[in-house]
Protein backbone atom coordinates (compact mmCIF):
# COMPACT_ATOMS: atom_id res chain seq x y z
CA UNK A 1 28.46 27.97 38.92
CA UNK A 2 26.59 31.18 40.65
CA UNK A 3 25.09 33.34 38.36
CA UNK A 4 24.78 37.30 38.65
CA UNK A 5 22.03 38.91 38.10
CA UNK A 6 21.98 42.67 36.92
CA UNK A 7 19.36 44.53 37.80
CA UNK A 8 19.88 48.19 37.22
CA UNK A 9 19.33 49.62 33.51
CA UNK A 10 22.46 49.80 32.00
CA UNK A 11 21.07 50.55 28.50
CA UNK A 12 21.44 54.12 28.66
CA UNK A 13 25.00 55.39 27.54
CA UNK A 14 27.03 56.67 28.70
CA UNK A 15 27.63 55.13 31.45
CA UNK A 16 29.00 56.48 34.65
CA UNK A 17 30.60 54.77 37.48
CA UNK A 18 27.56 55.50 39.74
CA UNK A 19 26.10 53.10 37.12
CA UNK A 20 28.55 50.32 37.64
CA UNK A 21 28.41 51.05 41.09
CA UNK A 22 24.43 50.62 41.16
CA UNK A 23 24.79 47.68 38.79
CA UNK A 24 27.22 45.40 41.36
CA UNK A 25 24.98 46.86 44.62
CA UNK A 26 21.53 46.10 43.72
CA UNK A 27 22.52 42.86 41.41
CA UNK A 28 21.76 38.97 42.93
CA UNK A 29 23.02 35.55 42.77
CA UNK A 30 21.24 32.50 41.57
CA UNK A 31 22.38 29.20 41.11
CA UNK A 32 24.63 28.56 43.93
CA UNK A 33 25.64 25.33 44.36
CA UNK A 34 27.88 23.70 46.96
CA UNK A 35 31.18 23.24 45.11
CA UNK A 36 30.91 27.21 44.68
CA UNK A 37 31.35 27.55 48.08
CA UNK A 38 35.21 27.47 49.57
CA UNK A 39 36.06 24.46 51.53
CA UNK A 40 35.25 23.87 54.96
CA UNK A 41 32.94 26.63 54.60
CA UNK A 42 29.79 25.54 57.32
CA UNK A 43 25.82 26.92 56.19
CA UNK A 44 23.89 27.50 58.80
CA UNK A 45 20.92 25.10 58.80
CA UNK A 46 17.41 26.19 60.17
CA UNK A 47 14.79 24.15 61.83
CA UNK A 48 11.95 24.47 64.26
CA UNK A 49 13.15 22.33 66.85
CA UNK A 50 16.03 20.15 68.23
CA UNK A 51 13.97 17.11 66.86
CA UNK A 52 14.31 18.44 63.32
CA UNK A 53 18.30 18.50 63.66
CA UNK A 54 20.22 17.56 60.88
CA UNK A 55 20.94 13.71 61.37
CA UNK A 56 24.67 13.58 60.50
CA UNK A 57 26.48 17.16 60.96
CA UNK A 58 29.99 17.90 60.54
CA UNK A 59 31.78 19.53 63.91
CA UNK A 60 30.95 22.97 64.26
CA UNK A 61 27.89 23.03 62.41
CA UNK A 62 25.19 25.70 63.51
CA UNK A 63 21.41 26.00 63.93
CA UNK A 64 19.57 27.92 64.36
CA UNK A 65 15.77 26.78 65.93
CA UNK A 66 12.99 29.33 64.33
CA UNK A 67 10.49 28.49 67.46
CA UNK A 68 13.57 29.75 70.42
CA UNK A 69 15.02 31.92 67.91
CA UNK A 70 18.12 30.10 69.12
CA UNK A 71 21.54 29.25 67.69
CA UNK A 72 22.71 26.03 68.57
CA UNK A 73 26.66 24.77 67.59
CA UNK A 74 27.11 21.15 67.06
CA UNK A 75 29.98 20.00 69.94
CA UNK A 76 31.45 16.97 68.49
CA UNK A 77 33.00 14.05 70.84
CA UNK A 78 33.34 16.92 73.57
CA UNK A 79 36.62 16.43 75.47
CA UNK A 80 37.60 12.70 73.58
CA UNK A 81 34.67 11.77 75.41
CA UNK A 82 32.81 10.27 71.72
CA UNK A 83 29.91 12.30 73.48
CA UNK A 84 28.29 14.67 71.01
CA UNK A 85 25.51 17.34 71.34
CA UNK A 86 23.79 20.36 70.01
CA UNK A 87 24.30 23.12 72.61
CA UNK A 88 22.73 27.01 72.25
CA UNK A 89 25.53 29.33 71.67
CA UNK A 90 23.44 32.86 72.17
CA UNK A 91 22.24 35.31 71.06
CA UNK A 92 20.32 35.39 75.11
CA UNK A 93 20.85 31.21 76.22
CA UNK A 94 24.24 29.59 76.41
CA UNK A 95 24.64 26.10 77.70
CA UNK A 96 27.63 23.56 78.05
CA UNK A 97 27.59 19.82 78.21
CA UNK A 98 27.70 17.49 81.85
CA UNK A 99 27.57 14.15 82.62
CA UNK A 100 24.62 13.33 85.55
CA UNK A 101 25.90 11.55 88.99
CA UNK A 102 22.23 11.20 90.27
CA UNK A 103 18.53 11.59 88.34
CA UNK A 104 17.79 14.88 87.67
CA UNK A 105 14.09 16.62 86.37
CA UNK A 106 14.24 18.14 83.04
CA UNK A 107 14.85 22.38 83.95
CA UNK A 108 16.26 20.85 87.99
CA UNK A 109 19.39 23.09 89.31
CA UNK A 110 22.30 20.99 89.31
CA UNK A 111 26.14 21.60 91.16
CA UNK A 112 29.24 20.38 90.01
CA UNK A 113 30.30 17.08 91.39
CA UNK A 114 33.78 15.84 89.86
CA UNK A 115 34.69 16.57 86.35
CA UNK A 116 31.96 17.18 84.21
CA UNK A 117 29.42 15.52 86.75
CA UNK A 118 26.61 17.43 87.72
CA UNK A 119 23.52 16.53 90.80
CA UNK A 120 20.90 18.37 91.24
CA UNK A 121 20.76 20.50 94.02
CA UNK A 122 19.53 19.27 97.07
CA UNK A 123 19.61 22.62 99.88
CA UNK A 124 19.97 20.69 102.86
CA UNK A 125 23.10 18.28 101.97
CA UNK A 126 24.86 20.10 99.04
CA UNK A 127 27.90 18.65 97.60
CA UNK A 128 30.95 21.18 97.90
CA UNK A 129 30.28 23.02 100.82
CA UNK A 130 28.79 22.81 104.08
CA UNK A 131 25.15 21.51 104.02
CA UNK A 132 24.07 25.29 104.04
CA UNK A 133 25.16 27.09 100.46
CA UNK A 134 25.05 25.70 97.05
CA UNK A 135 27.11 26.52 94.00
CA UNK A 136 24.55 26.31 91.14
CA UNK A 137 25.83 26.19 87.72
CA UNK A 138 22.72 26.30 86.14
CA UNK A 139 19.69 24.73 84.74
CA UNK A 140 19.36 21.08 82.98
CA UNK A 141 18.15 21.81 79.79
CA UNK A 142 17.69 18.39 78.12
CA UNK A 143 14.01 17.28 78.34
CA UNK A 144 12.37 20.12 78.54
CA UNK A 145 9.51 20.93 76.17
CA UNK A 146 9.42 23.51 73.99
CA UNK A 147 7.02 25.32 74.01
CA UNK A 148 6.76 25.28 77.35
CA UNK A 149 4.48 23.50 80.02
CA UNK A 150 2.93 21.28 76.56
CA UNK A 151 3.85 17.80 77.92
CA UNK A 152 4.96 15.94 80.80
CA UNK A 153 8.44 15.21 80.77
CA UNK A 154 10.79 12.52 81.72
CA UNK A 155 13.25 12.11 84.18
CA UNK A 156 17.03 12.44 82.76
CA UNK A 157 19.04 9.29 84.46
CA UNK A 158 21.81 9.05 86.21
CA UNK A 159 24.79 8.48 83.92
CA UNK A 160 23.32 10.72 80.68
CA UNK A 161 24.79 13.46 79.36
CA UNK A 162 22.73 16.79 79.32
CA UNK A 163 22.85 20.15 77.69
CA UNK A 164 22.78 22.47 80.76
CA UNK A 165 21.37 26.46 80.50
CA UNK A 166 24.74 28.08 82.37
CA UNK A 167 23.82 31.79 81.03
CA UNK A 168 21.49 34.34 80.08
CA UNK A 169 17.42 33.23 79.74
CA UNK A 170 17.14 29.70 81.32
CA UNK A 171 14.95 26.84 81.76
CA UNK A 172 14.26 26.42 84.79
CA UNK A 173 11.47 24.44 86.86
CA UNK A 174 9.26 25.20 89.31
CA UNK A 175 8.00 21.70 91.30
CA UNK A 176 4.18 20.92 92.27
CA UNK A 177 3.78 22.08 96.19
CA UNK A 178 3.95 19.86 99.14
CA UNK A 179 2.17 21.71 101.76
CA UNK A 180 3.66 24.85 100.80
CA UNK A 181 1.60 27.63 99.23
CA UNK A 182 0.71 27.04 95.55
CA UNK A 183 1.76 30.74 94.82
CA UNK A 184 4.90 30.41 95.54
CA UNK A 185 4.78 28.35 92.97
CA UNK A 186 4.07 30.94 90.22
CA UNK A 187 5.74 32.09 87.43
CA UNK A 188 5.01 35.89 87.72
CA UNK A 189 7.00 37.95 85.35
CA UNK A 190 9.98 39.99 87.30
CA UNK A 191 10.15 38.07 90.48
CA UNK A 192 12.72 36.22 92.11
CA UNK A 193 13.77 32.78 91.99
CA UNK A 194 15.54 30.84 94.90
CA UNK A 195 16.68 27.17 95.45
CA UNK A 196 13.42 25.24 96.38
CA UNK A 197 13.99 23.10 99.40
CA UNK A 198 14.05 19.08 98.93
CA UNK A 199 10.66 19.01 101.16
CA UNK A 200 9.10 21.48 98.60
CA UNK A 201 10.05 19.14 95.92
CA UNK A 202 7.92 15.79 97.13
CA UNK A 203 11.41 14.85 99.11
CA UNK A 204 12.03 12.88 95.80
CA UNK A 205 15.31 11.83 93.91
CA UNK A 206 14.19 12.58 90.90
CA UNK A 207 12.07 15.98 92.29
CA UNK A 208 15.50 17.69 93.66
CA UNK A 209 16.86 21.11 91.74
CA UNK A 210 13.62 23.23 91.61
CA UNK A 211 12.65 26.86 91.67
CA UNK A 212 10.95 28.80 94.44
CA UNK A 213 9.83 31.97 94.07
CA UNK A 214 10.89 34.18 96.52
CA UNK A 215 8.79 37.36 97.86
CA UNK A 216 10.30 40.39 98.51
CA UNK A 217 9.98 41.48 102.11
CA UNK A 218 12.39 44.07 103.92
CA UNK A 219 14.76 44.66 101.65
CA UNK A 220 15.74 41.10 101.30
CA UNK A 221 14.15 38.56 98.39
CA UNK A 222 13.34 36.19 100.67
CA UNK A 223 12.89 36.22 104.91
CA UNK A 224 11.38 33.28 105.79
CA UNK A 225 13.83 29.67 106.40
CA UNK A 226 14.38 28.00 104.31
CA UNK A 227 13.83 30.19 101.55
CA UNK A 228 16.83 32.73 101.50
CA UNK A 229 18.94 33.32 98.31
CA UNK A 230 18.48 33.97 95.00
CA UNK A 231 19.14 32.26 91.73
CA UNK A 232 17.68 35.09 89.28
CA UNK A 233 14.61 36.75 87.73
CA UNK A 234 11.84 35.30 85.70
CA UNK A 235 11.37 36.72 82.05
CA UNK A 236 7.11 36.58 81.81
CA UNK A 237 4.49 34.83 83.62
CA UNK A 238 3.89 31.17 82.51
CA UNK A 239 1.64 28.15 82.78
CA UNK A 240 -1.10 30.88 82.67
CA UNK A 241 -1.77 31.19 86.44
CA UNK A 242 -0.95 29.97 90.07
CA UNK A 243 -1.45 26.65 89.71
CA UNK A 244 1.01 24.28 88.59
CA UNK A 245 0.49 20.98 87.29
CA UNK A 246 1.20 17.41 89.05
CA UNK A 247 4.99 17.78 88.17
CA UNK A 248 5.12 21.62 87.98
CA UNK A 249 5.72 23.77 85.44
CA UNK A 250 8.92 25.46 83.69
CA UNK A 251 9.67 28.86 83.55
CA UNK A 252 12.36 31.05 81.21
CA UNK A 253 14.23 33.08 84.20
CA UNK A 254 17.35 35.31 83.78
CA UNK A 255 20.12 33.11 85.18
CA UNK A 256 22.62 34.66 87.62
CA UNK A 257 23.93 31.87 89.96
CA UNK A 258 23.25 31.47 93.83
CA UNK A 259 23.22 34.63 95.86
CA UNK A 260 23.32 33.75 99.49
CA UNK A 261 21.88 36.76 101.28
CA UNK A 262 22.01 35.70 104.75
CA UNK A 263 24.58 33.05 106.92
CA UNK A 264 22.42 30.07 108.29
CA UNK A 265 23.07 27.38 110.43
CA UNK A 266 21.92 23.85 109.93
């Protein structure tokens, strides 16, 4: 049973109402134990990362990870689907769970496909439309480290289900250059971001979905094919410079979906 403990004086008599009303404000509880608690009421549970998750939670559960500051709500068997998974529910990152139809980098862009299917984007062939704009739901999520640019990561396959950034502060990822210039390849705080073409990405399966950024040139982020359009802003500079490493690097942008600026043809 919780305990209440009093912590204003209430020796001195007599006593007024402020003093009750002092005595219930500033007192604490001690003691609490679980069957205190109403039923079905859900704690929220705090760890420093996804890894330290609580093994076995209960549907709806929350956590919130100290190192993202970060609330994450448990999703349990999402759709009848027996698919579970932690996904951030705010305060500035919201993500929702898809299922991948082809390979995709950890922090790639990815496009619906059918259902909850997801590809990552590839600018010259994309899926709904016409081989020239893209309708990018956002950023896959699952895989990448935190914090950011630490480790290599690994390739999410085809078939697994993936927590995917959709709003506010994203993971996204910027891939190694392939004859293109290295600095457009930088994570510089408050620039652009645009859908990297599939050359720019090695012209690899698994390298499809990155981040360009885009420069800002008469009036338009972006004048030079095949770099038109805009995805959103990046939050700080990362990776500490130009250079990115074999694979990259990731960056934390402001997520706002595809903006194409200008019609192209094929």
């Amino acid at each position: 049973m919780a305990t209440v403990n009093v912590i204003a004086d209430l020796t001195q008599t007599p006593l007024t109402r402020q003093d009750l009303f002092d005595a219930w404000s500033t007192a604490t509880l001690s003691a609490i134990s679980s069957t205190d608690l109403s039923a079905g009421f859900l704690t929220v549970t705090v760890a420093t990362s996804l890894d330290n998750a609580p093994a076995s939670p209960v549907p709806g559960a929350m956590l919130w990870i100290a190192d993202q500051q970060t609330m994450f709500c448990y999703h349990d068997e999402i759709e009848g689907t027996g698919v579970s998974l932690w996904l951030a529910v705010g305060p500035d990152i919201f993500e929702t769970a898809c299922l991948l139809a082809e390979p995709a980098w950890p922090g790639a862009l990815v496009e619906p496909y059918l259902d909850r299917y997801v590809a990552p984007v590839n600018y010259t062939d994309s899926i709904l439309d016409d081989g020239n704009n893209n309708r990018m739901i956002g950023n896959v999520h699952s895989g990448v480290p935190y914090p950011l640019n630490t480790t290599t990561p690994v390739t999410q396959e085809s078939g697994t289900w993936v927590r995917v950034g959709i709003d506010g502060h994203v993971f996204g990822w910027i891939p190694n250059a392939s004859g293109i210039s290295e600095a457009l390849f930088a994570g510089v705080a408050s620039s652009g971001f645009g859908a990297a073409p599939v050359d720019a990405s090695r012209d690899s399966t698994d390298m499809k979905g990155g981040l360009i950024r885009v420069i800002a040139s008469a009036g338009r982020m972006g004048t030079i094919h095949p770099y038109y359009g805009f995805c959103g802003h990046s939050l700080y500079t990362s990776f500490g410079g130009d250079t990115a490493s074999n694979w990259g690097q990731h960056v934390r942008y402001r997520f706002i979906g595809f903006s194409d600026q200008q019609d192209r043809t094929p």
